[in-house]
N, C-alpha and C. Protein backbone atom coordinates (compact mmCIF):
# COMPACT_ATOMS: atom_id res chain seq x y z
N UNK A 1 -26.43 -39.27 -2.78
CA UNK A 1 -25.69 -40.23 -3.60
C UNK A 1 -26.43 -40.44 -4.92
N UNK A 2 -25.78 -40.31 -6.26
CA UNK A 2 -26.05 -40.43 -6.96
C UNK A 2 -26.46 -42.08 -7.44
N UNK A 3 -25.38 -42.94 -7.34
CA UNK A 3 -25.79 -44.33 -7.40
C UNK A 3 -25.26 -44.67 -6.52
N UNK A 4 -25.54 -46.74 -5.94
CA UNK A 4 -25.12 -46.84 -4.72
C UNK A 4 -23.48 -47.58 -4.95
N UNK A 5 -23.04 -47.51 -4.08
CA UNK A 5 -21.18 -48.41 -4.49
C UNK A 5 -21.23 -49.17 -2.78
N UNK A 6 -20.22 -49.57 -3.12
CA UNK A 6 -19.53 -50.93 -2.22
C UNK A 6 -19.20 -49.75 -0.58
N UNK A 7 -19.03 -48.75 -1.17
CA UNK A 7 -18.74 -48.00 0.36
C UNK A 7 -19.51 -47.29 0.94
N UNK A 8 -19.19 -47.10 2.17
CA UNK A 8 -20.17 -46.58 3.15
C UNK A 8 -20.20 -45.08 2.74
N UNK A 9 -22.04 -43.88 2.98
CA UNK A 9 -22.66 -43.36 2.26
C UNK A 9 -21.53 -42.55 3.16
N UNK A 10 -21.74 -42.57 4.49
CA UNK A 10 -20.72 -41.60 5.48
C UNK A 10 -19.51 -41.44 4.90
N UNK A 11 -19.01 -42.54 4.78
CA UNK A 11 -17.43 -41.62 4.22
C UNK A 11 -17.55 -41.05 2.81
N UNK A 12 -18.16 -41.67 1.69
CA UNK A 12 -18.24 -40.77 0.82
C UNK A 12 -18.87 -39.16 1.22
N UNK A 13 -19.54 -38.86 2.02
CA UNK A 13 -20.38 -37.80 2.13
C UNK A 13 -19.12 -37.31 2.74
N UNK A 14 -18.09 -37.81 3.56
CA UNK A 14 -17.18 -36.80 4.37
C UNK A 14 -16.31 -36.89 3.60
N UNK A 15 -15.86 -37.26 2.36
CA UNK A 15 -14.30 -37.06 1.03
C UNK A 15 -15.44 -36.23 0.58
N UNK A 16 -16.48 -36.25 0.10
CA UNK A 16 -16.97 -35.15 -0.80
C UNK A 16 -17.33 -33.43 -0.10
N UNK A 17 -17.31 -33.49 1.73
CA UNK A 17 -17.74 -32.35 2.23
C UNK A 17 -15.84 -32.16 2.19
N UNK A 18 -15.06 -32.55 2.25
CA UNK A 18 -13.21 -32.21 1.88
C UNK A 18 -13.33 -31.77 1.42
N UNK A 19 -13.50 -32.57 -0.21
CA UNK A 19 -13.20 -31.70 -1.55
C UNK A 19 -14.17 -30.35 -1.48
N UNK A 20 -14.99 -30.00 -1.13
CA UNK A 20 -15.94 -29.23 -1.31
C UNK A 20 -15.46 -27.85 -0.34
N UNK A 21 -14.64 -28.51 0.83
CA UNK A 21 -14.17 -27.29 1.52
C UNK A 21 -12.74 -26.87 1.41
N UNK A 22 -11.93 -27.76 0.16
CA UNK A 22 -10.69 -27.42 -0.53
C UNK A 22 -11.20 -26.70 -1.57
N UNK A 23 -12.16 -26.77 -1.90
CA UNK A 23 -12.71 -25.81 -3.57
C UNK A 23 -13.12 -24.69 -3.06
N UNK A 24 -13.83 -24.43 -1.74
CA UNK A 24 -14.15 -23.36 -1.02
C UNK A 24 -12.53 -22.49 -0.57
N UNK A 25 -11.93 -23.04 -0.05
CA UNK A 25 -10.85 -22.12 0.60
C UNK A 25 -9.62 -21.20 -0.84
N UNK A 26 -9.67 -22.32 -1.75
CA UNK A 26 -9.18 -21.54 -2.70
C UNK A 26 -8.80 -20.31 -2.85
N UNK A 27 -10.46 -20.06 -3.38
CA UNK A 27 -10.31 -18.46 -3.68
C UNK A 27 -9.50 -17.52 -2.71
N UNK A 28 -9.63 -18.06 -1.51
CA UNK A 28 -9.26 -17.34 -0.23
C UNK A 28 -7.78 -17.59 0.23
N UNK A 29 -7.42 -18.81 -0.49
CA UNK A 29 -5.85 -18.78 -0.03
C UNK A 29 -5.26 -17.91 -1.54
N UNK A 30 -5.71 -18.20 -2.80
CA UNK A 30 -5.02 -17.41 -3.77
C UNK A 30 -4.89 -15.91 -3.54
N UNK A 31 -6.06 -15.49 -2.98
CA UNK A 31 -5.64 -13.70 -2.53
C UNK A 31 -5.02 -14.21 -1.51
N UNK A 32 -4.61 -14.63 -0.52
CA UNK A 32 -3.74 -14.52 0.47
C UNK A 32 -2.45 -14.44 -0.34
N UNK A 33 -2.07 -15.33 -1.00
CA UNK A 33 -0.86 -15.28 -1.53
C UNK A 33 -0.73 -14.12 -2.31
N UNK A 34 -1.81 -13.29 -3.05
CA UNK A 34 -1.81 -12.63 -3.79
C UNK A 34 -1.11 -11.30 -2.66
N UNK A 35 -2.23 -11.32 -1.69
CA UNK A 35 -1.67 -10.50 -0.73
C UNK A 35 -0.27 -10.03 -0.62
N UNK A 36 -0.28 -11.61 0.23
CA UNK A 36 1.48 -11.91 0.70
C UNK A 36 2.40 -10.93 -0.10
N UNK A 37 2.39 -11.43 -1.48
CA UNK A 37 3.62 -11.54 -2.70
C UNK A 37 2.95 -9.42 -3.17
N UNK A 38 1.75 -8.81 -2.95
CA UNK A 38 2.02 -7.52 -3.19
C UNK A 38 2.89 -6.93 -1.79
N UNK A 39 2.46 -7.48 -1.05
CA UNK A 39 2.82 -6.58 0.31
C UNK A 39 4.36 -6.96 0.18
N UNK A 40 4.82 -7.88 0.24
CA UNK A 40 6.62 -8.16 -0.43
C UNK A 40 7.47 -7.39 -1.21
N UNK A 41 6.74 -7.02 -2.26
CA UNK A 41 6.94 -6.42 -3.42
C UNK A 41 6.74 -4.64 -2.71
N UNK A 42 5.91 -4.60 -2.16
CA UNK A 42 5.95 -2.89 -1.91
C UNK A 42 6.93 -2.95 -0.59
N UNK A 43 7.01 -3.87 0.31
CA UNK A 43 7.74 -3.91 1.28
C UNK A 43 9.90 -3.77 0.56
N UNK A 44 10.02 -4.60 -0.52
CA UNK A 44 11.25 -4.27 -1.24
C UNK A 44 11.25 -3.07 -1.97
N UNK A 45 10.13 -2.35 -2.81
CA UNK A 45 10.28 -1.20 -2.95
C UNK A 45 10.57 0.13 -2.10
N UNK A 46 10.20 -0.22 -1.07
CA UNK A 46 10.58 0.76 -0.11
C UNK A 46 11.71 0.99 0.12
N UNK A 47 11.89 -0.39 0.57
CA UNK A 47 13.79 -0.67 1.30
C UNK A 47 14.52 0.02 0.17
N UNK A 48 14.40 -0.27 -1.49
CA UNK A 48 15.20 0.47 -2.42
C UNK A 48 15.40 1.39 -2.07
N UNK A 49 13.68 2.71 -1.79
CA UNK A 49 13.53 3.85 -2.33
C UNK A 49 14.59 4.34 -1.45
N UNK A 50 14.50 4.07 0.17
CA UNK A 50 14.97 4.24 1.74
C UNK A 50 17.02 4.10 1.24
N UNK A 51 17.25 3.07 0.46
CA UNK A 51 18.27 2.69 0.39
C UNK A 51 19.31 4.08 -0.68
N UNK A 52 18.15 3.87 -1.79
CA UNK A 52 18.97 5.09 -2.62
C UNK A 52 19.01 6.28 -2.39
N UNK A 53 17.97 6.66 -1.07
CA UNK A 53 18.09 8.02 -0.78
C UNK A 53 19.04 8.24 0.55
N UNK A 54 19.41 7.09 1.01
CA UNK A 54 20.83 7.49 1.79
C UNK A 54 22.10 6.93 1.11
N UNK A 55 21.97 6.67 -0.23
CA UNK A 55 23.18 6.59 -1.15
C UNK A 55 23.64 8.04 -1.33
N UNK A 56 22.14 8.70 -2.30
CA UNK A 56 22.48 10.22 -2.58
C UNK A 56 22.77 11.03 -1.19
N UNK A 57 22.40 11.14 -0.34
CA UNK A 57 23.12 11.65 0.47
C UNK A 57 24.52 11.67 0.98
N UNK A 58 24.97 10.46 0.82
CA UNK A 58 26.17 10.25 1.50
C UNK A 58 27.05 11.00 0.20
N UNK A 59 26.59 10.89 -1.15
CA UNK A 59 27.35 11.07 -2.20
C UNK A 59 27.72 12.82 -2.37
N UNK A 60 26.44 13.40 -2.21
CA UNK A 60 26.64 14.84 -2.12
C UNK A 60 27.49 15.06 -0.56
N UNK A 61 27.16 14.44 0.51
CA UNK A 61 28.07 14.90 1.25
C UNK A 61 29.93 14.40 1.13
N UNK A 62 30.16 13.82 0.28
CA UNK A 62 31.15 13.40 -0.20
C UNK A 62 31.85 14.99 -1.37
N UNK A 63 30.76 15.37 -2.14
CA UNK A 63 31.16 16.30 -2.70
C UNK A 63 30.88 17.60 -2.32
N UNK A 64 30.10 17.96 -1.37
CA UNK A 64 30.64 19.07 -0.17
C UNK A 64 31.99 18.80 0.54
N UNK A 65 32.05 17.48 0.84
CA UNK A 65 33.13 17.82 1.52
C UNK A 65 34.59 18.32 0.45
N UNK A 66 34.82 17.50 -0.57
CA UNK A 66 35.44 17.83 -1.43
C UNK A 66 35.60 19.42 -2.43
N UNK A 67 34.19 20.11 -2.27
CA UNK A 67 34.06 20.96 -2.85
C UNK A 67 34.43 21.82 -1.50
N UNK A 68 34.58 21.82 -0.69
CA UNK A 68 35.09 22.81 0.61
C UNK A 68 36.74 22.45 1.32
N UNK A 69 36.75 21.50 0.78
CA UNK A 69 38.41 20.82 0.70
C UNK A 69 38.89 21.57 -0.22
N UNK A 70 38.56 21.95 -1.46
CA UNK A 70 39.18 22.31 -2.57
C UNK A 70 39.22 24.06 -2.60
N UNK A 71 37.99 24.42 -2.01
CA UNK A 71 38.39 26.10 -1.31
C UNK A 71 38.78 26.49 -0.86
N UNK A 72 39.17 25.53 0.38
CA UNK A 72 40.38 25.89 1.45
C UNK A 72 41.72 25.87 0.85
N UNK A 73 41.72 24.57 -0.05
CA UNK A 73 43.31 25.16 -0.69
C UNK A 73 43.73 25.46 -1.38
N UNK A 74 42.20 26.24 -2.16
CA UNK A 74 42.96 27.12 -3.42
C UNK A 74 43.13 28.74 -2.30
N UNK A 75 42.53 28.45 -1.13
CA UNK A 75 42.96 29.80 -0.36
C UNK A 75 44.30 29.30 0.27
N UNK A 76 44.82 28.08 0.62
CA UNK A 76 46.23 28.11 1.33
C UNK A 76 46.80 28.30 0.04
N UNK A 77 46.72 27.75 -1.17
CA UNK A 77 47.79 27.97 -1.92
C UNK A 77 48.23 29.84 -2.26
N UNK A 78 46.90 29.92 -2.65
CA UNK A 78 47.18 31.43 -3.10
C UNK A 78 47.71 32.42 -1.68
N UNK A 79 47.83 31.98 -0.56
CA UNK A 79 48.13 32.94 0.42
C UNK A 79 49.96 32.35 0.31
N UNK A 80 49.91 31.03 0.19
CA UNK A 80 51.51 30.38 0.09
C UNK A 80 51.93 31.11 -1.10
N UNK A 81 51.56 31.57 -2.47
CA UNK A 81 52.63 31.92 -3.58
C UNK A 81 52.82 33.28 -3.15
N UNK A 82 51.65 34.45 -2.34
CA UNK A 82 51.45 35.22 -2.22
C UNK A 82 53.09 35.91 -0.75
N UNK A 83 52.82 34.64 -0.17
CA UNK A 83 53.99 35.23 1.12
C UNK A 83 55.47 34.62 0.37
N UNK A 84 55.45 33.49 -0.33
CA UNK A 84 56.96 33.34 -0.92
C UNK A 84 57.31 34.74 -1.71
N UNK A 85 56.05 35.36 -2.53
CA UNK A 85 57.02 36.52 -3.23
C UNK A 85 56.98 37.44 -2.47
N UNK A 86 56.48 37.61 -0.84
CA UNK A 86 57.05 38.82 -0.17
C UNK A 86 58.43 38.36 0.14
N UNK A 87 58.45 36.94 0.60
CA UNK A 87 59.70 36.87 1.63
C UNK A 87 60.74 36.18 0.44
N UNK A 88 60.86 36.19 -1.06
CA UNK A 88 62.09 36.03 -1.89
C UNK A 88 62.71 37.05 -2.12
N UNK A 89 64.07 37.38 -1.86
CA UNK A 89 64.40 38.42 -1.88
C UNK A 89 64.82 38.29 -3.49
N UNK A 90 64.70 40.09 -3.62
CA UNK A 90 65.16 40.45 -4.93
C UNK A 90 65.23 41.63 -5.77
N UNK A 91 65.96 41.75 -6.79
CA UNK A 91 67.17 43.02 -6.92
C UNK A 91 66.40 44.23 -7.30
N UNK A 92 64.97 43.69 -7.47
CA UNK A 92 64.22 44.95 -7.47
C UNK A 92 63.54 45.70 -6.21
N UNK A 93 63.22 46.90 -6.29
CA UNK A 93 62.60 47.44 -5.14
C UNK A 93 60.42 47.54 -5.70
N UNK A 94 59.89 47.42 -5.30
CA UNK A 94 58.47 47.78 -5.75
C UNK A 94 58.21 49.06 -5.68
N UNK A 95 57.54 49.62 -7.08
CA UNK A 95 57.28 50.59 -6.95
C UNK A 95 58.06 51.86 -7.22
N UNK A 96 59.24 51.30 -7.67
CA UNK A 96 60.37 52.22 -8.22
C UNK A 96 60.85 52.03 -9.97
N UNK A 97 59.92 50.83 -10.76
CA UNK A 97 60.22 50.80 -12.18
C UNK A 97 61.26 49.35 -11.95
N UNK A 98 61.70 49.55 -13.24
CA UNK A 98 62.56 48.48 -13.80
C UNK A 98 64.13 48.64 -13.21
């Protein structure tokens, strides 16, 4: 004790061993939080990275499927114009001129 006061030396000595072990934990709760709030932050970066790489997937398989949709019926079409001009009849014969 620096000088003496009206209160007892015990309780001042136990508010000053408080404050003394709130000034101590500090440092140790600010990296905790510091912790906390990186591990958060890489924990949401992930979920993005995880998230946009089954976006692009779904998207290219969207345009496979479309790009193999679109082969198949440029082959039905061309086999469809291909059998209408066998089976239209008409006044020419093939292979004999005009």
């Amino acid at each position: 004790m620096a000088f003496p006061t009206a209160v007892n030396d015990q309780i001042t000595d136990s508010v000053t061993q408080a404050n003394v072990k709130v000034l101590g934990d500090a440092p140790a709760m600010s990296m905790g939080n510091l912790f906390q709030a990186t591990s958060q932050a890489l924990g949401n970066a992930a979920h993005n990275a995880t998230s946009a790489q089954q976006q692009t997937a779904i998207t290219a398989q969207a345009a496979t499927t479309m790009g193999v949709t679109t082969l198949y019926s440029i082959d039905t079409a061309s086999t469809g114009v291909a059998t209408k001009d066998i089976l239209t009849p008409s006044s020419k014969v093939a292979g004999l001129g005009s």
